[in-house]
Structure formats: structure tokens, C-alpha cells
Protein backbone atom coordinates (compact mmCIF):
# COMPACT_ATOMS: atom_id res chain seq x y z
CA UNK A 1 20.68 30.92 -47.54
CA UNK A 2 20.72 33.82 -44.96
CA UNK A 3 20.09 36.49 -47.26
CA UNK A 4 16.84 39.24 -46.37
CA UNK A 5 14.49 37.09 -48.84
CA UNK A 6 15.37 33.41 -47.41
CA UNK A 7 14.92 32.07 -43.31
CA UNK A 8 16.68 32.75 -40.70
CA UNK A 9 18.39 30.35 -38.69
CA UNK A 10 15.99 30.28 -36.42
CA UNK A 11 13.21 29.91 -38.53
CA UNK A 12 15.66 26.77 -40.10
CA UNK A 13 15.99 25.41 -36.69
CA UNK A 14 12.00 25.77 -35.99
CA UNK A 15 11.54 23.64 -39.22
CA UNK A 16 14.15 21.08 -38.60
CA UNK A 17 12.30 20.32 -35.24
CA UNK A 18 9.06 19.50 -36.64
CA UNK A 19 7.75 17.32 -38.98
CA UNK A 20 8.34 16.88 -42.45
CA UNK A 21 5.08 18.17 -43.56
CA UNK A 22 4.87 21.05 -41.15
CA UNK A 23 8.19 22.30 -41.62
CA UNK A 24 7.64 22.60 -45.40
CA UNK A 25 4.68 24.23 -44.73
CA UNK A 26 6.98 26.81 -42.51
CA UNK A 27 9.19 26.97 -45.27
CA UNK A 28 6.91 27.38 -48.13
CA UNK A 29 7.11 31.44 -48.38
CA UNK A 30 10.73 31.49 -48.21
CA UNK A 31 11.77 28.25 -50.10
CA UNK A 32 12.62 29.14 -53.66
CA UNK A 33 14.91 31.78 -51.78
CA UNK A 34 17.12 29.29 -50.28
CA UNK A 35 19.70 26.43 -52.16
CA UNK A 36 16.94 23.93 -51.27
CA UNK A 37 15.14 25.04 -54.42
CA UNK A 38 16.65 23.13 -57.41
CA UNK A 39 18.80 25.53 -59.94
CA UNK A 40 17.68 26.15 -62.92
CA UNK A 41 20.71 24.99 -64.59
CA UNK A 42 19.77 21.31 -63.25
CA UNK A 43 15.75 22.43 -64.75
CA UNK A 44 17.26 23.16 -67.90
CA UNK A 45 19.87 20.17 -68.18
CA UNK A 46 16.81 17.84 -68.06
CA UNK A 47 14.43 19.36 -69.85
CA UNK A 48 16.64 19.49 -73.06
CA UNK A 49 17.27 15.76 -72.37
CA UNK A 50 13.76 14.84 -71.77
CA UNK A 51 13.02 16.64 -75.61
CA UNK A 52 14.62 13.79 -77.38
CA UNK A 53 12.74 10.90 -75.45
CA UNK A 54 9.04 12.19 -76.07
CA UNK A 55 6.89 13.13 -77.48
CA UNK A 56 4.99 13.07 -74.05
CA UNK A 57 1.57 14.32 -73.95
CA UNK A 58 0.68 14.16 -70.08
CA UNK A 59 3.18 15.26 -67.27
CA UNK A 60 3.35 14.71 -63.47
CA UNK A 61 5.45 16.64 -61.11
CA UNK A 62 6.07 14.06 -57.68
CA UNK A 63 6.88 15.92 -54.90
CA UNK A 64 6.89 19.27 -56.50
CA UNK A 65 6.94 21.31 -53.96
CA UNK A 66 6.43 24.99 -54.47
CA UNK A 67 6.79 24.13 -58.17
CA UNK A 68 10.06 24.03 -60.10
CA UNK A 69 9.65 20.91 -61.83
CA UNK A 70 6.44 22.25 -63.63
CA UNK A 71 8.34 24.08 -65.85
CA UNK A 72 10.00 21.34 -67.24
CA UNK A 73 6.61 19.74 -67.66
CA UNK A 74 5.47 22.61 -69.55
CA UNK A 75 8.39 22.82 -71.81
CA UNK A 76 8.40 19.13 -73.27
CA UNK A 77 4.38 18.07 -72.39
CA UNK A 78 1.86 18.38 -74.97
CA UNK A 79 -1.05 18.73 -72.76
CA UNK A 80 -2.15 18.91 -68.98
CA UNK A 81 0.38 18.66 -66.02
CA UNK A 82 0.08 18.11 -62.58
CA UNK A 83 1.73 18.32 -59.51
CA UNK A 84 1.49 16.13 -56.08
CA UNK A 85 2.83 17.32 -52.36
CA UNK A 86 1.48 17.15 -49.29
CA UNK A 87 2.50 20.51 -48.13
CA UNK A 88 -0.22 22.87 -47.97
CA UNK A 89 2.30 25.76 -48.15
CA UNK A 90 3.84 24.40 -50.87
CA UNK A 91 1.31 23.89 -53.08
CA UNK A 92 -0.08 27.04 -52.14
CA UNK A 93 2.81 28.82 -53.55
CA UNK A 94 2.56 26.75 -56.58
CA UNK A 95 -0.16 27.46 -57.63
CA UNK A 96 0.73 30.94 -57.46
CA UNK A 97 3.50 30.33 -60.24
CA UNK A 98 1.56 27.83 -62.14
CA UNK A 99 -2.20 28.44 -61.99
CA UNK A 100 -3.27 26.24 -64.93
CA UNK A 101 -1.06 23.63 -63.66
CA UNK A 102 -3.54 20.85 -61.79
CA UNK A 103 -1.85 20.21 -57.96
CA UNK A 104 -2.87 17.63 -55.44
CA UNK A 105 -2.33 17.37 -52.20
CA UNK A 106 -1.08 13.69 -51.74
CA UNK A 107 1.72 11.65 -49.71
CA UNK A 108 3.34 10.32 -52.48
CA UNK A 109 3.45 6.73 -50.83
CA UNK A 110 -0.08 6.59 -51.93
CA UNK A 111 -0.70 8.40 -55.36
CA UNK A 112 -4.32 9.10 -56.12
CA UNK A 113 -4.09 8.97 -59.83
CA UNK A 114 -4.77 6.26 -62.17
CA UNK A 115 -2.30 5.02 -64.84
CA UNK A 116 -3.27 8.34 -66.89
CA UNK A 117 0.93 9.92 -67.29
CA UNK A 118 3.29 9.50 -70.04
CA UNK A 119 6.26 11.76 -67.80
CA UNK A 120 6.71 11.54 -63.94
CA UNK A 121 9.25 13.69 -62.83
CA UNK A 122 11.14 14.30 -59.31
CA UNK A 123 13.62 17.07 -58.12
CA UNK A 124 15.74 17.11 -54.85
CA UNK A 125 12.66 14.91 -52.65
CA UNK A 126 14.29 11.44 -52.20
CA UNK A 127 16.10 12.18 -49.02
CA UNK A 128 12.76 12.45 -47.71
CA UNK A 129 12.09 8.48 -48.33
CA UNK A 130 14.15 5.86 -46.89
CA UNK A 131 15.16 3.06 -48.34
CA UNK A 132 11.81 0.59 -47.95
CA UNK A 133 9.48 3.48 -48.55
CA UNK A 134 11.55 4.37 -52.20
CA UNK A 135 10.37 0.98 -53.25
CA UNK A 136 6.66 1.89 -52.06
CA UNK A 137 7.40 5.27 -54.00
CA UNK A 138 8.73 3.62 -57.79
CA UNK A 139 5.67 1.34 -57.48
CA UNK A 140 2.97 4.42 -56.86
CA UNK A 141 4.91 6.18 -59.91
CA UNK A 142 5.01 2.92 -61.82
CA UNK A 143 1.42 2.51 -61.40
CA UNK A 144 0.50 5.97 -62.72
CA UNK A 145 2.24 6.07 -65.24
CA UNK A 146 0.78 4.78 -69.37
CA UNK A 147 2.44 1.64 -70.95
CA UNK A 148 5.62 3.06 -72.34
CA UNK A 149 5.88 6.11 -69.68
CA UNK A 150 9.16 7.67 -68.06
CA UNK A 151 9.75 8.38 -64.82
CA UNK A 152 12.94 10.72 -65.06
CA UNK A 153 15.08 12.26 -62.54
CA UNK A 154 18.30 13.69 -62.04
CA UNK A 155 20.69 11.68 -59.85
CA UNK A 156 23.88 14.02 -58.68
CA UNK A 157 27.05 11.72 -58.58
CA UNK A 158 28.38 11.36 -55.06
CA UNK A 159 31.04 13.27 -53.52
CA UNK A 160 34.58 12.02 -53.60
CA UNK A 161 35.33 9.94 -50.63
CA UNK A 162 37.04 12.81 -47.81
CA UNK A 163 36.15 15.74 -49.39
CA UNK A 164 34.50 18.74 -47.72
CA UNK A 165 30.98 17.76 -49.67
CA UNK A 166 31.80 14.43 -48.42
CA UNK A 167 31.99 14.61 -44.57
CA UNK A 168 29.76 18.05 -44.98
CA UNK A 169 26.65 14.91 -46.31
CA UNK A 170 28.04 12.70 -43.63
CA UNK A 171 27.55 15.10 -40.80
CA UNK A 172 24.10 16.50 -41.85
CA UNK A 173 22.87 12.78 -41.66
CA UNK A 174 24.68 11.95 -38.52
CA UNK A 175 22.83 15.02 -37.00
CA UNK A 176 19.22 13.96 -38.28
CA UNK A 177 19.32 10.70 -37.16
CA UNK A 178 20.29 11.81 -33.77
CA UNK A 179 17.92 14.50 -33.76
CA UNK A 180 15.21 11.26 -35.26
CA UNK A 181 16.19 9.66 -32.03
CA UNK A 182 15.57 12.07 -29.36
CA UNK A 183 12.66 13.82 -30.81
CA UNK A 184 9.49 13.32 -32.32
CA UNK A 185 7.91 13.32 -35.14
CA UNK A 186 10.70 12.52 -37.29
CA UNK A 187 11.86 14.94 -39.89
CA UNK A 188 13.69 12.34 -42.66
CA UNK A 189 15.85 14.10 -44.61
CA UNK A 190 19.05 12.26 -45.86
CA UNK A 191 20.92 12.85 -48.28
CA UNK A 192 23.48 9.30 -48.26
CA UNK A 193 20.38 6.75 -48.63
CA UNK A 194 19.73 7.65 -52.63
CA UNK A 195 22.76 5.12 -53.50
CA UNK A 196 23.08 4.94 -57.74
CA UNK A 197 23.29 0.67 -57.44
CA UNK A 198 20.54 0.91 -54.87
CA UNK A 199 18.31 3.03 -57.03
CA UNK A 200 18.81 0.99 -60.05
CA UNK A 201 17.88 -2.18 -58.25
CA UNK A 202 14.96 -0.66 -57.01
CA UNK A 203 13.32 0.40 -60.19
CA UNK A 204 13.98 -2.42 -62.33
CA UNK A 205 12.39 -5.14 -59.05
CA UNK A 206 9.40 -2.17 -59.40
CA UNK A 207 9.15 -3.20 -63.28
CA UNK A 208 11.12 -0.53 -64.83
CA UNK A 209 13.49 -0.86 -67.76
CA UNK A 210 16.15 1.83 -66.30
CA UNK A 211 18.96 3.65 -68.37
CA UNK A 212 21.11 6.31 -67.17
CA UNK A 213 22.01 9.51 -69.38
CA UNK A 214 24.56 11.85 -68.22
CA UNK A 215 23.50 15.63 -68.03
CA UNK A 216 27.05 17.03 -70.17
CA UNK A 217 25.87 21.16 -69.47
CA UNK A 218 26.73 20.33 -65.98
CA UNK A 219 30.27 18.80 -66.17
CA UNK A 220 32.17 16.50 -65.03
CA UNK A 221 34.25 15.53 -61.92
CA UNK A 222 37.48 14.93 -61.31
CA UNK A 223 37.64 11.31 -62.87
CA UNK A 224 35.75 12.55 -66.43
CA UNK A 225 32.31 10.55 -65.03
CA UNK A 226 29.12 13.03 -65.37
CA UNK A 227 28.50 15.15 -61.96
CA UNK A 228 25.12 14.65 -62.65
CA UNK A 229 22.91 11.75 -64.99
CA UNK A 230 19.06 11.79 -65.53
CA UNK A 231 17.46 8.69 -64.49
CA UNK A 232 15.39 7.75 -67.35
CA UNK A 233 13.01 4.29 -65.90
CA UNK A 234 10.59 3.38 -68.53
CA UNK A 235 7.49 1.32 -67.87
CA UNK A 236 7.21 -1.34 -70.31
């Protein structure tokens, strides 16, 4: 994270003391040099398991960011792909990397899109969205997505209970939601309110029919179970 091309710590701590959409903004220049970005080994687990669901003609990238996701798009869509954020920055940088890509700025609470999307896609953005506003989020997705389209995304198993990853994601929220209390605007960023059960429950009240596949090129844990499944909700 603290290498010459990513931020600083100070430039971390400037972001994680404003809001959401400013900080990204902040951020944006510097973002696909820090562990924020998602790997391309996760990219590349899902696109080769979104290549056996299609064919998919349309794709949408929710909450892309500076633009990851649209390569998966690109690899398994037929035709035009977008991409929604509502970071400037972001989407500035985007479009650097994907100019033929079509990008919207957009809170994704409130999707401007009609029911025109076979894929929907989502990388590392649902700590952003507690628990109430997921539900608001499946049913935006829901409703642009065709009859028959997927929303897919991947869903990393959670730590074992104890473990340095464990109380490492148990600190980091502690700290934000002390840092929510004192301070305002809030920056929401958790990463222990994206529960499997939850999820599931979530997308199938939204209308979804919801299987799970695991990702196998990025292993397994300790107990054989997948380190990491793709989501796979399909709208009836």
C-alpha cells in the first residue's frame, strides 16, 4: 500500500475523514496502486465462471470504480457495457482505461437505467452499503436487469473465528463506527455487514433465484469449503 505509486498515510487518513464520495475522489489517481483494487486473479476466477452461464449480450459494471470489473464485461459480453459510480475521480480514471466503455455517474441506490442488462456485476463495494440500503441496492440491480439476467459477484468466505484476518476485520469496523460517531459525514466502509445467510435472504425477498458457485483457481481454506464463491442471482 505504501509503495512510491500508491497514498501515503496521510493522504489515507485525509480520505478516511471525509466522505465516501470525496474520499474516492481523493483516491482515484492512486487507487489501482493500492490492495483496494480487486486482483486480477479474483477478475479472472469470475470471468471464466461467468463464460459457462451466458451467452450475455449487455453488461453493467455497479460500483465500478476506476474500472476493473469492465474487463470482465468485455471478456464474456457480446455487446455494449457500462459502468455506474458516483465518484467523479473514479470514473474519470475509467474512462481512461476503457474509453468505449459507457460510465455514469449514479448512487447506486437509485440506478438510472431501465431493465435494458443481461449481466450486473460488483467487485469489493458492499462494505459501502449497510444492511437496509443492500436491500435498496438488489432491488435497483433487479430492476435493471432483462427477464432471465444475472447479477454475479464474488463473495470471499469469512475469516476463521480468532485469526489475525479475523480480529484485523473486527478492528477496522470497530474504528469506523467510532470514527461514524464523532465525525461527520460518515464514511461507511465495513467489511463484517456482507454476511453469506444475510445476502442470500436478501436477494431471493428482492426476487432473485440465487445459487452459489465456488471460484476452485482460488482455493480453499482450512476446512476444504471454497475461500471464495461467485454469487450468481438470476432474475426470473
Amino acid at each position: 500500500m505504501f509503495t512510491p505509486q500508491g497514498p501515503s498515510l496521510r493522504e489515507l487518513a485525509v480520505q478516511a475523514l471525509s466522505s465516501v464520495e470525496h474520499g474516492y475522489d481523493l483516491l482515484a489517481e492512486k487507487f489501482d496502486a493500492t490492495p483496494f483494487r480487486t486482483s486480477d486473479r479474483v477478475l479472472s476466477a469470475v470471468a471464466d465462471a461467468l463464460e459457462p452461464l451466458g451467452p450475455f449480450t449487455t453488461g453493467l459494471d455497479v460500483c465500478c470504480g476506476t474500472g476493473a470489473g469492465l474487463d470482465v464485461l468485455r471478456s464474456v459480453c457480446a455487446g455494449r457495457i457500462a459502468g455506474v459510480d458516483f465518484s467523479t475521480g473514479m470514473l474519470d480514471r475509467a474512462r481512461l482505461a476503457h474509453p468505449a466503455a459507457t460510465l455514469v455517474r449514479a448512487d447506486a441506490l437509485a440506478l438510472p437505467f431501465a431493465p435494458a442488462f443481461d449481466l450486473a456485476v460488483s467487485f469489493g463495494a458492499f462494505g459501502h452499503f449497510l444492511p437496509d440500503a443492500q436491500r435498496t441496492l438488489f432491488a435497483q440491480v433487479h430492476a435493471s436487469l432483462r427477464p432471465g439476467g444475472v447479477f454475479a459477484f464474488p463473495l470471499p468466505a469469512p475469516p476463521r473465528v480468532g485469526s489475525r484476518a479475523y480480529w484485523t476485520l473486527w478492528a477496522f469496523d470497530t474504528a469506523m463506527r467510532l470514527r461514524n460517531t464523532v465525525r461527520r459525514p460518515p464514511f461507511v466502509m465495513y467489511y463484517r455487514t456482507f454476511r453469506l445467510a444475510d445476502v442470500r435472504t436478501r436477494l431471493r425477498e428482492t426476487g432473485f433465484e440465487v445459487t452459489l458457485l465456488p471460484l476452485e483457481p482460488l482455493g480453499l481454506g482450512e476446512d476444504g469449503s471454497p475461500r471464495c464463491r461467485l454469487a450468481v442471482a438470476r432474475k426470473p
